[in-house]
Protein backbone atom coordinates (compact mmCIF):
# COMPACT_ATOMS: atom_id res chain seq x y z
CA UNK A 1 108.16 111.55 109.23
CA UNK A 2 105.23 109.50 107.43
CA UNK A 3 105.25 105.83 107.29
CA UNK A 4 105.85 105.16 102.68
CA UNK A 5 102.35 103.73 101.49
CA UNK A 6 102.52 99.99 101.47
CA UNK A 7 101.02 99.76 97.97
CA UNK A 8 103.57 101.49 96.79
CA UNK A 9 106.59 99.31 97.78
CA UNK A 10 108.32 97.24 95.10
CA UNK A 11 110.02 93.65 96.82
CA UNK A 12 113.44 92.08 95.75
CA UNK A 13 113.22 88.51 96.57
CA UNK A 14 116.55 87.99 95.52
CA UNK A 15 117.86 85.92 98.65
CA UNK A 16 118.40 82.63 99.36
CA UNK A 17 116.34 79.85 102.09
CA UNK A 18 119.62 80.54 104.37
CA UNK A 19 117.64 83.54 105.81
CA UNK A 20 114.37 81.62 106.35
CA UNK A 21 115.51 80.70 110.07
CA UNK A 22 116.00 84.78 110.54
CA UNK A 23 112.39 85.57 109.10
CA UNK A 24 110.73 82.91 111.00
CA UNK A 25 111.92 85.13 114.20
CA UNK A 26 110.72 88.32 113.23
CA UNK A 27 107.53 86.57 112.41
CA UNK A 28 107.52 84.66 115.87
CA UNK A 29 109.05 88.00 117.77
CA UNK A 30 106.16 90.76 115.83
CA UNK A 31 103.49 89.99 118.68
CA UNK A 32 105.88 90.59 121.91
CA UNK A 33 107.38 93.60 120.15
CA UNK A 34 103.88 94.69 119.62
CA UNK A 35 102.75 94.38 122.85
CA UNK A 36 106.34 96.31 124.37
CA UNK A 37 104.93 99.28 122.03
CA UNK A 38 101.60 99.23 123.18
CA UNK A 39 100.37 97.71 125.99
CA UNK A 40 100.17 100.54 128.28
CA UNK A 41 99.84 103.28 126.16
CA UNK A 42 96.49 105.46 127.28
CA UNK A 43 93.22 104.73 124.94
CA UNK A 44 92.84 107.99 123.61
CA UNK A 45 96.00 107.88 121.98
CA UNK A 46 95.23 104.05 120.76
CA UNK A 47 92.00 105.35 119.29
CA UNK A 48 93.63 108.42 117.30
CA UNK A 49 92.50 108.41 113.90
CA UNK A 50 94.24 111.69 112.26
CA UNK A 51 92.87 112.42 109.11
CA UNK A 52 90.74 109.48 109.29
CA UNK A 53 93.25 106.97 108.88
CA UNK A 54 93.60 103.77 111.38
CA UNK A 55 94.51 103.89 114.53
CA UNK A 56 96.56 101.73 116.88
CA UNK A 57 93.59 99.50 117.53
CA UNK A 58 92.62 98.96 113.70
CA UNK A 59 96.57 98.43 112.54
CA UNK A 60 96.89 95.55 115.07
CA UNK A 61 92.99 93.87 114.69
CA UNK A 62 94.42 94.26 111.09
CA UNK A 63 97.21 92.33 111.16
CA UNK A 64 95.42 89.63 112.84
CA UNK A 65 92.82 89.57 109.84
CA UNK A 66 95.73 88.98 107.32
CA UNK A 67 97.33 86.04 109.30
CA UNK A 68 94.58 83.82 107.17
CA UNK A 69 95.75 84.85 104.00
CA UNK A 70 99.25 84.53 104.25
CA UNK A 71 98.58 80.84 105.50
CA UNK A 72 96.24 80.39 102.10
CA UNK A 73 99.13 81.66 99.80
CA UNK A 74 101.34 79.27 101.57
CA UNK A 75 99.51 76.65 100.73
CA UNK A 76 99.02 77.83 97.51
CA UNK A 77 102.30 77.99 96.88
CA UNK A 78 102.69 74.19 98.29
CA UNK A 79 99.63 73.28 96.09
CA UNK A 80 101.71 74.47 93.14
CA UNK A 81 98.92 76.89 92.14
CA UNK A 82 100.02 79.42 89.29
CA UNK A 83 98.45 82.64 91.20
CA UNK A 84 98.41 83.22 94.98
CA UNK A 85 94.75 84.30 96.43
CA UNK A 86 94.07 87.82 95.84
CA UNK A 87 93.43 90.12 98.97
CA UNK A 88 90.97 92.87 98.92
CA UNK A 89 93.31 95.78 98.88
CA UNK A 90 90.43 98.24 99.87
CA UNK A 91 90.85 96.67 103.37
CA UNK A 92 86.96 96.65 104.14
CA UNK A 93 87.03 93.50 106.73
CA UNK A 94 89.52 96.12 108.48
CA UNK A 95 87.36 98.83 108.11
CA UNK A 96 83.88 97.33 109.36
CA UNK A 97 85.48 94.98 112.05
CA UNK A 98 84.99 97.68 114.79
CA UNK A 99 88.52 96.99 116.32
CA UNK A 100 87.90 100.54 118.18
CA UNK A 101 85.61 99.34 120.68
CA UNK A 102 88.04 96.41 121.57
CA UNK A 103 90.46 96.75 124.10
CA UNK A 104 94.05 96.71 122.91
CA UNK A 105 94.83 93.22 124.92
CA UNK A 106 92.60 91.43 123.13
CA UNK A 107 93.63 92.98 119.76
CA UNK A 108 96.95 91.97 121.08
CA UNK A 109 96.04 88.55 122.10
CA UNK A 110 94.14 88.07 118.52
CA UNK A 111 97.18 88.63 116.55
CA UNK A 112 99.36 86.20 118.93
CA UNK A 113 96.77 83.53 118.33
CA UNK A 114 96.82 83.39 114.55
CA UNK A 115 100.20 83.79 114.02
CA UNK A 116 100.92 81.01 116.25
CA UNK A 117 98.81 79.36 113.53
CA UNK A 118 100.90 80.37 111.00
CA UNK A 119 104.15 79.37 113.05
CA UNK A 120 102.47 75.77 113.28
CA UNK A 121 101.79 75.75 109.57
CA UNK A 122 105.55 76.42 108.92
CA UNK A 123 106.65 74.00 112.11
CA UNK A 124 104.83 71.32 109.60
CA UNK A 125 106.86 72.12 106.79
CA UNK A 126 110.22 72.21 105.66
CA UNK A 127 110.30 75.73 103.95
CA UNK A 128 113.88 75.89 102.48
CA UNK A 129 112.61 72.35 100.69
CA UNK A 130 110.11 74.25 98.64
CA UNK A 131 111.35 76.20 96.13
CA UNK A 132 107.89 76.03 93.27
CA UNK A 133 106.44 80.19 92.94
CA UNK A 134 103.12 81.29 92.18
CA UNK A 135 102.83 84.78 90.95
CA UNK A 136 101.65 87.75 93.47
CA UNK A 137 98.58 89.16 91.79
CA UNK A 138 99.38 92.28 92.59
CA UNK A 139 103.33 92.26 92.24
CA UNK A 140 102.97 90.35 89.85
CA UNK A 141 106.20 88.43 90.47
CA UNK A 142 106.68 85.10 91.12
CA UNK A 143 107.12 84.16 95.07
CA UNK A 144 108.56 81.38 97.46
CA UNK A 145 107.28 80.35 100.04
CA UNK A 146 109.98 82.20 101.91
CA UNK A 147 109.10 84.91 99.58
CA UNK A 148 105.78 85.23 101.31
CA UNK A 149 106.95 85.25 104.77
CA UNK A 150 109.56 88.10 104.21
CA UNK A 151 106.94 89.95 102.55
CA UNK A 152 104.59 89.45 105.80
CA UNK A 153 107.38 90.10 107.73
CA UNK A 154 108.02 93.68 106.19
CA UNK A 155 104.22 94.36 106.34
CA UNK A 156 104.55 93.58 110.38
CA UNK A 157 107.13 96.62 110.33
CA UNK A 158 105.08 98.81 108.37
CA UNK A 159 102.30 98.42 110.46
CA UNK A 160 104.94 98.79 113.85
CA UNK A 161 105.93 101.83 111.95
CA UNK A 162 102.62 103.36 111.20
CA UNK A 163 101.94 102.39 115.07
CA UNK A 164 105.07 104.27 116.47
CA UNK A 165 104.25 107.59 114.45
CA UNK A 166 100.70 107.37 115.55
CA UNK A 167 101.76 107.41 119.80
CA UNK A 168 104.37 109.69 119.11
């Protein structure tokens, strides 16, 4: 089974705040199920690269690289801006960050750091309060703030996904 391209996913955001307290725990759980995957698995299978696509190592480090911008389009979205900050969907700060020659507990520890950031961003908020959108640039549909942290949230399994077909 292959994991479905991410970039090809469409998103139905039709769902009320009544689930925010339901993402906020796959958000807060996505490190410690990370770490049950992973933790001990052997480094030759964390470095497997078939094809040339990531491996274990460079899914996690690249979670932890995207923690920044979901925290910016959060506070885009709370700044009222009309478009949410872009990403650079050729992933190069994943590709040149050398998360290979890392070992996988720091990866790990990495991604538990900044999303503890973003937990604290959304501990200082009331979320189901805000209910303004600012268009995904690539979407291009309008999104919540709650909007934003399903869609992370989904991108957390993909990536869990990707990480279970890769150790088998």
């Amino acid at each position: 089974m292959s994991t479905a391209k991410w970039f090809g996913r469409k998103f139905d955001f039709n769902f009320g705040n009544g689930k925010y307290p339901a993402i906020y725990e796959r958000l807060q759980q996505a490190p410690d199920i990370l770490a049950s995957i992973i933790l001990h698995i052997p480094e030759d299978i964390l470095l497997y690269q078939p094809d040339g696509k990531w491996s274990v190592k460079e899914h996690v480090g690249h979670l932890s690289i995207l923690e920044p911008l979901w925290r910016t389009r959060i506070q885009d979205i709370t700044q009222k801006k009309a478009v949410l900050t872009a990403t650079d969907l050729d992933n190069k700060k994943t590709s040149e960050a050398g998360f290979n020659d890392y070992t996988i507990a720091a990866l790990l520890r990495k991604f538990r750091e900044e999303r503890k950031i973003t937990l604290s961003l959304l501990d200082s908020m009331n979320v189901p309060e805000h209910s303004h959108t600012s268009l995904h640039p690539r979407l291009e549909q309008p999104m919540r703030i709650i909007d934003i942290l399903y869609f992370t949230a989904e991108h957390d399994d993909h990536h869990t996904a990707a990480i279970r077909e890769l150790i088998g």
